[in-house]
Structure formats: structure tokens, C-alpha cells
Protein backbone atom coordinates (compact mmCIF):
# COMPACT_ATOMS: atom_id res chain seq x y z
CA UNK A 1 17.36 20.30 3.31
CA UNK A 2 15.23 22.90 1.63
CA UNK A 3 15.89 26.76 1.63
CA UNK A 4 12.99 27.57 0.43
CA UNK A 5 9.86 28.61 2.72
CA UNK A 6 6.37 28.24 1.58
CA UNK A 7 3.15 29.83 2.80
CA UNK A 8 0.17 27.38 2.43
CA UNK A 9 -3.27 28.60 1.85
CA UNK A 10 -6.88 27.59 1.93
CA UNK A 11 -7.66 24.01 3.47
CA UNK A 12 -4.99 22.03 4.79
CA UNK A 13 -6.05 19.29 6.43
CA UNK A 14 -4.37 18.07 9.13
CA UNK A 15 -7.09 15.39 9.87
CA UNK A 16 -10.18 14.00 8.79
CA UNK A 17 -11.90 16.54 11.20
CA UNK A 18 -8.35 19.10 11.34
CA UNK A 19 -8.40 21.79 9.49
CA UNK A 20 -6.64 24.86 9.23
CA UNK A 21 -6.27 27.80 7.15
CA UNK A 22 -2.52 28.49 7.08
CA UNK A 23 0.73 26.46 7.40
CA UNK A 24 4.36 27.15 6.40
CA UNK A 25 7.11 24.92 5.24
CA UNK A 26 10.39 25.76 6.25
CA UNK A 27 13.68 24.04 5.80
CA UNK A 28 11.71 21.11 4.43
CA UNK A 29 9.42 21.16 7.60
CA UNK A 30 5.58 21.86 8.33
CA UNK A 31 4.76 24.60 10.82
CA UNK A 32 1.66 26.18 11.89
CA UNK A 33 3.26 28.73 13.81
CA UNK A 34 4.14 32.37 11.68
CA UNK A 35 7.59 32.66 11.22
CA UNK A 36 9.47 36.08 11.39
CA UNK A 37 8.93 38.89 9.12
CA UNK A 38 12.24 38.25 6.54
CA UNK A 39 10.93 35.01 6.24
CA UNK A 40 7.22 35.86 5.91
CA UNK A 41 8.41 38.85 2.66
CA UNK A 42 10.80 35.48 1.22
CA UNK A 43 7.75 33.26 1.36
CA UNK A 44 6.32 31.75 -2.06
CA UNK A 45 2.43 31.39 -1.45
CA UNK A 46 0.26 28.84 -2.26
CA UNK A 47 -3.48 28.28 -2.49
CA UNK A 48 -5.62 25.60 -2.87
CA UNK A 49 -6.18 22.34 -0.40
CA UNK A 50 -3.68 20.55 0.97
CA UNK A 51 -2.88 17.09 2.03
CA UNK A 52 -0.17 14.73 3.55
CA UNK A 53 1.62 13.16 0.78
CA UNK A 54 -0.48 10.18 -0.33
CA UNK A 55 -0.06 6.31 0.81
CA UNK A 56 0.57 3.29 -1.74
CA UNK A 57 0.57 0.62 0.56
CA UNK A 58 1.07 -1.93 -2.15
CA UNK A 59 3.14 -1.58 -5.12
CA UNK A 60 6.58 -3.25 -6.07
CA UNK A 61 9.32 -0.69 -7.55
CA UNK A 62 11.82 -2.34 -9.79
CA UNK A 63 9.26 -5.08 -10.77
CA UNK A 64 7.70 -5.56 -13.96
CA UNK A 65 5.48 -8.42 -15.57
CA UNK A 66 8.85 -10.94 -16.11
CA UNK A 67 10.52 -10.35 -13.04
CA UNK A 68 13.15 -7.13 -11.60
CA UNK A 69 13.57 -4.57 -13.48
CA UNK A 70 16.46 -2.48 -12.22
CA UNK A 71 16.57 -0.26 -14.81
CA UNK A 72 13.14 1.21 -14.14
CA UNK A 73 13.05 1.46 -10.66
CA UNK A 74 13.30 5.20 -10.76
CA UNK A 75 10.97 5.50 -13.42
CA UNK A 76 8.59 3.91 -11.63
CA UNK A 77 9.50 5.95 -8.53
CA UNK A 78 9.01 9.18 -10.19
CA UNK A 79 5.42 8.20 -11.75
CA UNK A 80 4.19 7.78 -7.97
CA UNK A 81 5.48 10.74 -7.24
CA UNK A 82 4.00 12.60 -10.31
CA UNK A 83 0.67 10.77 -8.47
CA UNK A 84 1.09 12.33 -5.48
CA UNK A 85 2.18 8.86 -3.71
CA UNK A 86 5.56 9.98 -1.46
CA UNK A 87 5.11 6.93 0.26
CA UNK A 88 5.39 3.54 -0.94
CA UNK A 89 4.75 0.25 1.11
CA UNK A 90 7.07 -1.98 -1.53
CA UNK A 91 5.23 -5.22 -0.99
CA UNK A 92 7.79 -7.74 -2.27
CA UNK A 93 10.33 -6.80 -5.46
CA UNK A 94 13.78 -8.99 -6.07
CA UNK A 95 15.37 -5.51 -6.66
CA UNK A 96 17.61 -3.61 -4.32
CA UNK A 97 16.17 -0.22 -4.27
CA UNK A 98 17.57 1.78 -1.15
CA UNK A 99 19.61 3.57 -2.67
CA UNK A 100 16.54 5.59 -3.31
CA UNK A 101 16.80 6.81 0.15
CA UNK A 102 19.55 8.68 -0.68
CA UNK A 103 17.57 10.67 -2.89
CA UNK A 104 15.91 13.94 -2.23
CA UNK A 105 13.90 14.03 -4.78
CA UNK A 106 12.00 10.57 -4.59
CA UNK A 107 9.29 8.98 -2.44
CA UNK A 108 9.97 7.11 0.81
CA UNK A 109 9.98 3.55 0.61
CA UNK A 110 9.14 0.73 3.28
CA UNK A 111 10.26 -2.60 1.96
CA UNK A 112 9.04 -6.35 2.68
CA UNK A 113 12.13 -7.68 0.98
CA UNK A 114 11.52 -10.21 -1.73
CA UNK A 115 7.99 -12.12 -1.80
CA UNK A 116 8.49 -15.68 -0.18
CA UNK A 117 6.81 -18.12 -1.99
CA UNK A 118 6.67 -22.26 -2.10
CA UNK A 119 8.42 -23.75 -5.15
CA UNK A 120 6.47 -23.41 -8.44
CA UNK A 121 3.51 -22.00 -6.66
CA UNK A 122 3.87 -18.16 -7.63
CA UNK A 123 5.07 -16.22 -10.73
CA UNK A 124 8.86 -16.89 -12.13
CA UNK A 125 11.13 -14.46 -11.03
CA UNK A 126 9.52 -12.76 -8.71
CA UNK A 127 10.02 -14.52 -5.04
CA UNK A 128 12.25 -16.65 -3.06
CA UNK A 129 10.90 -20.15 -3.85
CA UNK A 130 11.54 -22.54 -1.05
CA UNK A 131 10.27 -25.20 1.41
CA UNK A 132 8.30 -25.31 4.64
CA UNK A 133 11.46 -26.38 6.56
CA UNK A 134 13.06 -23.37 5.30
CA UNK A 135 10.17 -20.81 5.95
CA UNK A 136 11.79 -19.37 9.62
CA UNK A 137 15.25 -18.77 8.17
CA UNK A 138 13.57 -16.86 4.68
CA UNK A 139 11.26 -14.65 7.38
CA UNK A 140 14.20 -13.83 9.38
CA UNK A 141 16.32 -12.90 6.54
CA UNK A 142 13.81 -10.64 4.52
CA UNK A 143 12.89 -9.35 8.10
CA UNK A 144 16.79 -7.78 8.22
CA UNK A 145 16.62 -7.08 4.86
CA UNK A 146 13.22 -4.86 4.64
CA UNK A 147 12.33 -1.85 6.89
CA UNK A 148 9.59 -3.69 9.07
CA UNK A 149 7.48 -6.06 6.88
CA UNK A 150 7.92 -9.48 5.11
CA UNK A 151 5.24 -10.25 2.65
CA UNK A 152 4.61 -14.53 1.97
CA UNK A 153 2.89 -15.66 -0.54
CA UNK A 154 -0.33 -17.35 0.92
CA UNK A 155 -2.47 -19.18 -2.12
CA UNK A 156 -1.93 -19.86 -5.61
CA UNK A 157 -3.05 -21.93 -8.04
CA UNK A 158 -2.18 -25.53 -7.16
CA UNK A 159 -2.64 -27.74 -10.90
CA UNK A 160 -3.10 -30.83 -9.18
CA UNK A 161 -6.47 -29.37 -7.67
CA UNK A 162 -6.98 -27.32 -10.34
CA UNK A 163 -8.09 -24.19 -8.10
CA UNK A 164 -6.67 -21.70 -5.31
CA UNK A 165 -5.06 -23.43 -2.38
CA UNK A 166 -2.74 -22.51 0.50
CA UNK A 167 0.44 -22.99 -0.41
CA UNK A 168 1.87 -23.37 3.66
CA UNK A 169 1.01 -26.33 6.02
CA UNK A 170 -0.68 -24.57 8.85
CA UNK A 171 1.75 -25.24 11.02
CA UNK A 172 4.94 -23.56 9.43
CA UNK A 173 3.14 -20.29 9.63
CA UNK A 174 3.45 -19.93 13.29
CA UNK A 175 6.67 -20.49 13.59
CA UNK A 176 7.43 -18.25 10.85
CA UNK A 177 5.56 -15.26 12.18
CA UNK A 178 6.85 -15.80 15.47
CA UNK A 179 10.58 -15.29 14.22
CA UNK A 180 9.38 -12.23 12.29
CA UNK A 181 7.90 -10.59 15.29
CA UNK A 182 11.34 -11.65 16.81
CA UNK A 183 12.77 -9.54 14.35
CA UNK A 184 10.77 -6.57 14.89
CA UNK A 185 8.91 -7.21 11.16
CA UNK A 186 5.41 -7.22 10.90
CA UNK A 187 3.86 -9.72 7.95
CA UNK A 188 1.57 -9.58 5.55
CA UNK A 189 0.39 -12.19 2.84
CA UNK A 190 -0.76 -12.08 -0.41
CA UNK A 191 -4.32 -14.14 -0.39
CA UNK A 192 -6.88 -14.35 -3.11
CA UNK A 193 -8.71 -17.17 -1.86
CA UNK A 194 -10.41 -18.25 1.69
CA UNK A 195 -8.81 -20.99 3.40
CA UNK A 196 -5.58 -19.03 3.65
CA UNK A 197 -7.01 -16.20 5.56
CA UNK A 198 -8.16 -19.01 8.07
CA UNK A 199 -4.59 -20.44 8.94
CA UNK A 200 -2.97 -16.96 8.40
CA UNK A 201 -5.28 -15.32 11.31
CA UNK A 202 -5.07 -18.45 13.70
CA UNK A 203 -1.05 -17.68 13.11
CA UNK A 204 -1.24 -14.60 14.34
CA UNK A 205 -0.35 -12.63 10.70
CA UNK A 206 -0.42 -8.45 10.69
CA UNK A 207 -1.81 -7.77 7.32
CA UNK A 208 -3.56 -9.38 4.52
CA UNK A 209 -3.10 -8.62 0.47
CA UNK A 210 -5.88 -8.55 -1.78
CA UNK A 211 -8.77 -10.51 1.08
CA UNK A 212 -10.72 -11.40 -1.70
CA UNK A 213 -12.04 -14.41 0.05
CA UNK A 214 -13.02 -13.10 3.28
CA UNK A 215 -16.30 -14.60 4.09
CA UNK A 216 -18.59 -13.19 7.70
CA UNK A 217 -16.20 -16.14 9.67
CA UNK A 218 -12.28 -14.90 8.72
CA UNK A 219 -13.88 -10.94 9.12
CA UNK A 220 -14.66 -11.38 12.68
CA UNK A 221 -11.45 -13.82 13.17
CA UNK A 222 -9.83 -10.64 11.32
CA UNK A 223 -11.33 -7.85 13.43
CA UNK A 224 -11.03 -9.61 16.61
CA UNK A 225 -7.26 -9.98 16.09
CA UNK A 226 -6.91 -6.66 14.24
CA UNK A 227 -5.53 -7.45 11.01
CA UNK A 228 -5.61 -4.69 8.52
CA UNK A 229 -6.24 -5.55 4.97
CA UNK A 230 -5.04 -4.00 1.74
CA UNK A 231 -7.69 -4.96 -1.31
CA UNK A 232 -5.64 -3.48 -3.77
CA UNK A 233 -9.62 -3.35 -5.69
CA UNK A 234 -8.27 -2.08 -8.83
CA UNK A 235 -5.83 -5.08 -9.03
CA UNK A 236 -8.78 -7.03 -8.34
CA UNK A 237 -10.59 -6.15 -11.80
CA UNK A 238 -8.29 -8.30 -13.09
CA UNK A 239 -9.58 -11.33 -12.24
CA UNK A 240 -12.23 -12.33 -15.14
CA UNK A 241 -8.59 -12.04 -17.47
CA UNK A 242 -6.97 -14.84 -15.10
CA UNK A 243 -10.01 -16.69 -15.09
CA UNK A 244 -10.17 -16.59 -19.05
CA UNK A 245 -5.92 -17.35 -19.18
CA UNK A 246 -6.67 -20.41 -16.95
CA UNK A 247 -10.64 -21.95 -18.41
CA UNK A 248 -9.14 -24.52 -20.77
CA UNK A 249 -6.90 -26.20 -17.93
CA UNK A 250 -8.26 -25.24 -14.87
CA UNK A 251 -12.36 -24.64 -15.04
CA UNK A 252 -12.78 -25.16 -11.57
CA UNK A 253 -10.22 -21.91 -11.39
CA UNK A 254 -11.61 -19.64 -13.68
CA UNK A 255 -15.11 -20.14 -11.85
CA UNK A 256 -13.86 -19.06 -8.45
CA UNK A 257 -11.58 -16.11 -9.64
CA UNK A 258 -14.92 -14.82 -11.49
CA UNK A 259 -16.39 -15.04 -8.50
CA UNK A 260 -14.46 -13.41 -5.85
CA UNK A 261 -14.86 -10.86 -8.56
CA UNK A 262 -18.23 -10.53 -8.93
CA UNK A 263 -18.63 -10.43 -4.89
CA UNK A 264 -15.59 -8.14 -4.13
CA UNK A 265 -17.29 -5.17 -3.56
CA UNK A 266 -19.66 -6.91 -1.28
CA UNK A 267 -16.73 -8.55 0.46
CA UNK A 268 -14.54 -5.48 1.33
CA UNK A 269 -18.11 -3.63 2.24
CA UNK A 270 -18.75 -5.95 4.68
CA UNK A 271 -14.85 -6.06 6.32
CA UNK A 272 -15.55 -2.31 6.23
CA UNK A 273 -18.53 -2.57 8.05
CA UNK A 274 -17.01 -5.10 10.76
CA UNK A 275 -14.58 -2.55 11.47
CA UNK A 276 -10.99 -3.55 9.76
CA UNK A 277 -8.60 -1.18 9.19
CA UNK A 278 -8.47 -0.75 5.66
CA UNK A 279 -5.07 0.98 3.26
CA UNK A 280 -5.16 2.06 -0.40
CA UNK A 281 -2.72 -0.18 -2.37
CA UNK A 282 -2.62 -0.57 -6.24
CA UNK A 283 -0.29 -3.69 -6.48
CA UNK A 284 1.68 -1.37 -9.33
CA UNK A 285 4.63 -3.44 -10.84
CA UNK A 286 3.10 -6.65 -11.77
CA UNK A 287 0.09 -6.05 -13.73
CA UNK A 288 -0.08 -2.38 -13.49
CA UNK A 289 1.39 0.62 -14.07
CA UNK A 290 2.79 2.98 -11.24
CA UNK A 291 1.17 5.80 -10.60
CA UNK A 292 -2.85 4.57 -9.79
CA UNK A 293 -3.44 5.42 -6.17
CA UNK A 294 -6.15 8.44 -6.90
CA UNK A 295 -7.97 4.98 -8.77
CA UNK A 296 -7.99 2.86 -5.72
CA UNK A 297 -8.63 5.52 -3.36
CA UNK A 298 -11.99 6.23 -5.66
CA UNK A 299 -12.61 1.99 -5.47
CA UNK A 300 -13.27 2.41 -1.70
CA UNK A 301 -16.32 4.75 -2.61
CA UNK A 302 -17.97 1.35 -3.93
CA UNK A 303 -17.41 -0.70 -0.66
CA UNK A 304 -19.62 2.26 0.83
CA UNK A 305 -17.05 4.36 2.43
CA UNK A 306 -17.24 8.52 2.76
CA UNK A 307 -14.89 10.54 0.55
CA UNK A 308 -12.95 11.58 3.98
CA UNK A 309 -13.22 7.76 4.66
CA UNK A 310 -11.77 6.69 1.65
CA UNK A 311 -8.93 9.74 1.20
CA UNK A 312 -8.02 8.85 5.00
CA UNK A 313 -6.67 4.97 3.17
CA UNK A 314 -4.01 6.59 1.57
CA UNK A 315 -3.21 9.31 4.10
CA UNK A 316 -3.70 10.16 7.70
CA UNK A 317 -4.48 6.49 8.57
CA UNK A 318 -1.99 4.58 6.46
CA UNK A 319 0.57 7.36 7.81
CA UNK A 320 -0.01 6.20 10.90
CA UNK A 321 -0.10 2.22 10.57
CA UNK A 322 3.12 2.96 8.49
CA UNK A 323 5.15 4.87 11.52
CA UNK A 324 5.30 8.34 9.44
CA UNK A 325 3.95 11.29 10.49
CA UNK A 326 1.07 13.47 8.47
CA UNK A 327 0.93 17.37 8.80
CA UNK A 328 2.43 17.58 12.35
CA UNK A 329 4.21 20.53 13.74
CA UNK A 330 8.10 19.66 12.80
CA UNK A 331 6.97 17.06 10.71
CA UNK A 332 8.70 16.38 6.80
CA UNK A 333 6.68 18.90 4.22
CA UNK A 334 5.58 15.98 2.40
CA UNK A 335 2.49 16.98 0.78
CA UNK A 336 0.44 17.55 -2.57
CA UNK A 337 -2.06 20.66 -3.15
CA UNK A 338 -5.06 20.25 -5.16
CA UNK A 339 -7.20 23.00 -6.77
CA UNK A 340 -10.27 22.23 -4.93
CA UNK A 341 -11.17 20.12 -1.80
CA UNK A 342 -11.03 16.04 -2.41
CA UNK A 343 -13.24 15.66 0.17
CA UNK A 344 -16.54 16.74 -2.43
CA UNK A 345 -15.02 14.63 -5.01
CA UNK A 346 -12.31 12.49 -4.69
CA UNK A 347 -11.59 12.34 -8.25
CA UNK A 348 -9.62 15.59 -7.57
CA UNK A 349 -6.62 13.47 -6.13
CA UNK A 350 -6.14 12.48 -9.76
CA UNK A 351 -4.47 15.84 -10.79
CA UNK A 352 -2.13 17.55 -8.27
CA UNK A 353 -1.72 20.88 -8.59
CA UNK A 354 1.78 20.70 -6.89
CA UNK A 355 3.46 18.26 -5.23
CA UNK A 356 6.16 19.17 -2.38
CA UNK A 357 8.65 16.69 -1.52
CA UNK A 358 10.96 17.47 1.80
CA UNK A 359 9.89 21.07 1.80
CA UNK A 360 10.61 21.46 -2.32
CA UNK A 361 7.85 21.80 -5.11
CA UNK A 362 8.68 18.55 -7.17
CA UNK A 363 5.69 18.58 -9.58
């Protein structure tokens, strides 16, 4: 619990259309109301705009390129923070990391457990690697395991086709979503390619990872059913190096990843267009650093979205789809203050000013 009490100045925006002038944090809490005059003479001020602490709704702490890194995990932790990210949708790591919630000073996290993946069809290390028949009892157990998600592992290269393919029978997915709604988890999957998204909406999936291959059928199976997507876009400009890793071997490969590239921006555009609901996630832990999320919200300018459109991915919305609250009366003082207002250019989310964390100035 913090002691001390801020005054906040300027813009802070509650909202894409809320604004107000003035808020206070006290004992680690936002309120718009004054507080008493002892408190008011003890307050430190601050000026600038101000929003809810930002959203990465895909990253993986404790997870590097080989597989868990343990020894990292708060490193990474702390370069969100540092970002302005105070809270992280951990989209799969093999690393036990809650005893970060039993520290003050670093983001919130809400887990998916460990990726679930089928044997030899994802990268070493990283997932449980397992069998259709075993699906249901993985789901169930990274469902008790995470804080409301389970992330599968939908396509991967299969080297016997020599291209993207789904790596689950359509009918184990069912099942296995079923038993995760059982469990009170929502699920997402981690899809480059298109037939995937096909079996994943007919089985009734939450969330999608990456949606590179959404084509005009899986968006309106997608926005009839209201499954959110994450594009993780600067993740994405990876592709043409996979493709390049994988030419010799696997031609047929490299061609599509270079594709879905080329198209991506089209592709979100036109899922953005239809209507899906949309989250800023950087994939950070695999490939990338931690630490990004200004980047990815600035990606969603090229799939035609507004600044406020494209800030609201990595805060008020993905608050909301995430159960935590934004700048509510009695709500956490989670929040980072920029000199000027993101809203005229969004590369100002790069460089906090300050960032508070429970009601303390962290950064």
C-alpha cells in the first residue's frame, strides 16, 4: 500500500471520449474526488497526460529463444514496466512466475500456463508436447494452473507437407475447449496459417494469436462468434527471416510465410473493418525483446485504425477483455504520464515520463 498521494494534472483520460482535468492517487488508489486539505498541502503534483497502465496481451516472461529462462524473468518484468506495460497477458512460458505477484513493484500478470503443442510440431522447450487423446486432460490442467487462459498451439510447419498445417484433428478441439470453459479458462491459439482458424472457430475458441491467415470467410466466422484476435504485427515482420531459414527444405514454406507477410496489413485491416475486437501484443520472449508495446500499438496505425483506436488496444479495451479495471474511481493507480497527449502522435507512448505502479512512481 502506498503512503504517498499524488495530484494528477492536465489530460487524464479515463476513456477514449473521458477526459478529465484532475485526479488523485491515494493509498495506491485513483480518485476523482478532492481529498481533504492535509492531504491536498502533502500532495506531489504532476502534469502532463495520463493513461491506464498499458496492455501486452502477448508476451512470455521467463522465456527466451532456447526455452525458460528463470533467471530473467524479472528482468524481463522490469523492461515492460520501464515500457509502460503493468499488465502482461503471459501467453504460454514453461516458467513458474507467480511469485511475481507478490511483488509491489512489478507488473500484473495473467498466465495461459505452458503452450500445448503436438509432438515435434512447435519449438523445443517451449510447450507441453503431447497427443490428441491427451488434449482434454493438458487443457484442464494448464486451465488450474493459469489465471483464466490456456494458449494451444494451432499450426506449424508439418515436413512431410513441407508447409503450415493444423497440428489438431478437428475433432479434439471441441472437446478440449469444452473442458476449458468447464474450467472457467478462456483459450486462445497461436495460428499463422488459414485452415486452423477454420476448425478453431467451428470449436468454439476465445482468441486467436498472430491471424495471419484470416481470409473474408474465417473474419465473418470470427466476428459472428466474437473472437478477438491478437496480431502481435511486429512479431509478424519476422516472417521473410523464417521463410529464408526454411527455402532450401521447405520452398513451398518460405513462399506462404512471405506471403502472409506481404498481405498482413491488408489482412488485419480488413478484420478491423469487419468489426473484431482487436489487443496490442508483441509476442516478447521468443524472438523479441521485452519492452515493445509503444511499437505494436504504432503497427495498428497501418491496418487503418485512429490513434485513440489504436492506444485503446493496449488500454481501456484490453483492460476490459482482461477483467482489470482502467482509471475508475477506487480503482489500482496503475498508470504512466506522458509529456504530451498520445492521442496526436502515438509515438509519445514510447517515452514515459513517469510510470506509477500501485499508487508509487516506479520509473
Amino acid at each position: 500500500m502506498s503512503d504517498t498521494v499524488l495530484h494528477l494534472t492536465g489530460r487524464v483520460l479515463r476513456g477514449p471520449d473521458d477526459e478529465v482535468a484532475e485526479a488523485w492517487v491515494i493509498d495506491g488508489r485513483i480518485t476523482f474526488e478532492t481529498p481533504d486539505g492535509a492531504a491536498t498541502a502533502e500532495a506531489t503534483r504532476l502534469e502532463g497526460t495520463f493513461l491506464p497502465g498499458l496492455v501486452d496481451a502477448h508476451c512470455h516472461v521467463g522465456l527466451e529463444a532456447h526455452g525458460g529462462a528463470p533467471e530473467n524473468a524479472e528482468a524481463h518484468a522490469l523492461a515492460d514496466r520501464a515500457a509502460g506495460a503493468l499488465l502482461l497477458r503471459d501467453c504460454g512460458s514453461p516458467v513458474d512466475t507467480h511469485w511475481i505477484d507478490d511483488r509491489e513493484d512489478l507488473p500484473r500478470i495473467v498466465r495461459a500456463g505452458r503452450h500445448i503443442a503436438r509432438t515435434k510440431r512447435y519449438i523445443k522447450n517451449f510447450a507441453h508436447e503431447i497427443e490428441p487423446e491427451d488434449l482434454v486432460a493438458y487443457v484442464r490442467q494448464e486451465a488450474r494452473r493459469g489465471d483464466g487462459w490456456v494458449k494451444l498451439v494451432g499450426d506449424w510447419i508439418d515436413r512431410d507437407a513441407g508447409d503450415l498445417a493444423p497440428c489438431w484433428p478437428k475433432e479434439a478441439l471441441t472437446p478440449a475447449i469444452d473442458a476449458a470453459h468447464e474450467e472457467g479458462a478462456r483459450v486462445t491459439a497461436h495460428c499463422f496459417g488459414e485452415q486452423s482458424l477454420v476448425d478453431f472457430a467451428e470449436a468454439g475458441i476465445d482468441c486467436i494469436e498472430h491471424a495471419s491467415g484470416l481470409t473474408e470467410e474465417t473474419i465473418a466466422m470470427f466476428a459472428e462468434r466474437d473472437i478477438a484476435i491478437v496480431p502481435t504485427l511486429i512479431n509478424l515482420d519476422n516472417f521473410p527471416s523464417f521463410a529464408q531459414a526454411g527455402e532450401k527444405k521447405f520452398p513451398g514454406y518460405a513462399a506462404h510465410m512471405r506471403d502472409l507477410h506481404a498481405r498482413r496489413y491488408e489482412t488485419i485491416g480488413a478484420a478491423r473493418d469487419a468489426g473484431l475486437r482487436i489487443f496490442a501484443g508483441t509476442d516478447a520472449g521468443g524472438q523479441l525483446p521485452h519492452g515493445l508495446v509503444a511499437r505494436e500499438v504504432e503497427e495498428m496505425l497501418n491496418v487503418g485504425m485512429s490513434a485513440t483506436e489504436a492506444i485503446g488496444t493496449a488500454t481501456w479495451g484490453a483492460r476490459e477483455w482482461l477483467g482489470h479495471e482502467a482509471l475508475v474511481e477506487g480503482a489500482p493507480a496503475d498508470l504512466v504520464q506522458y509529456e504530451s497527449d498520445p492521442r496526436d502522435d502515438v509515438r509519445v507512448l514510447a517515452a514515459p515520463t513517469h510510470v506509477i505502479l500501485r499508487g508509487r512512481v516506479v520509473e
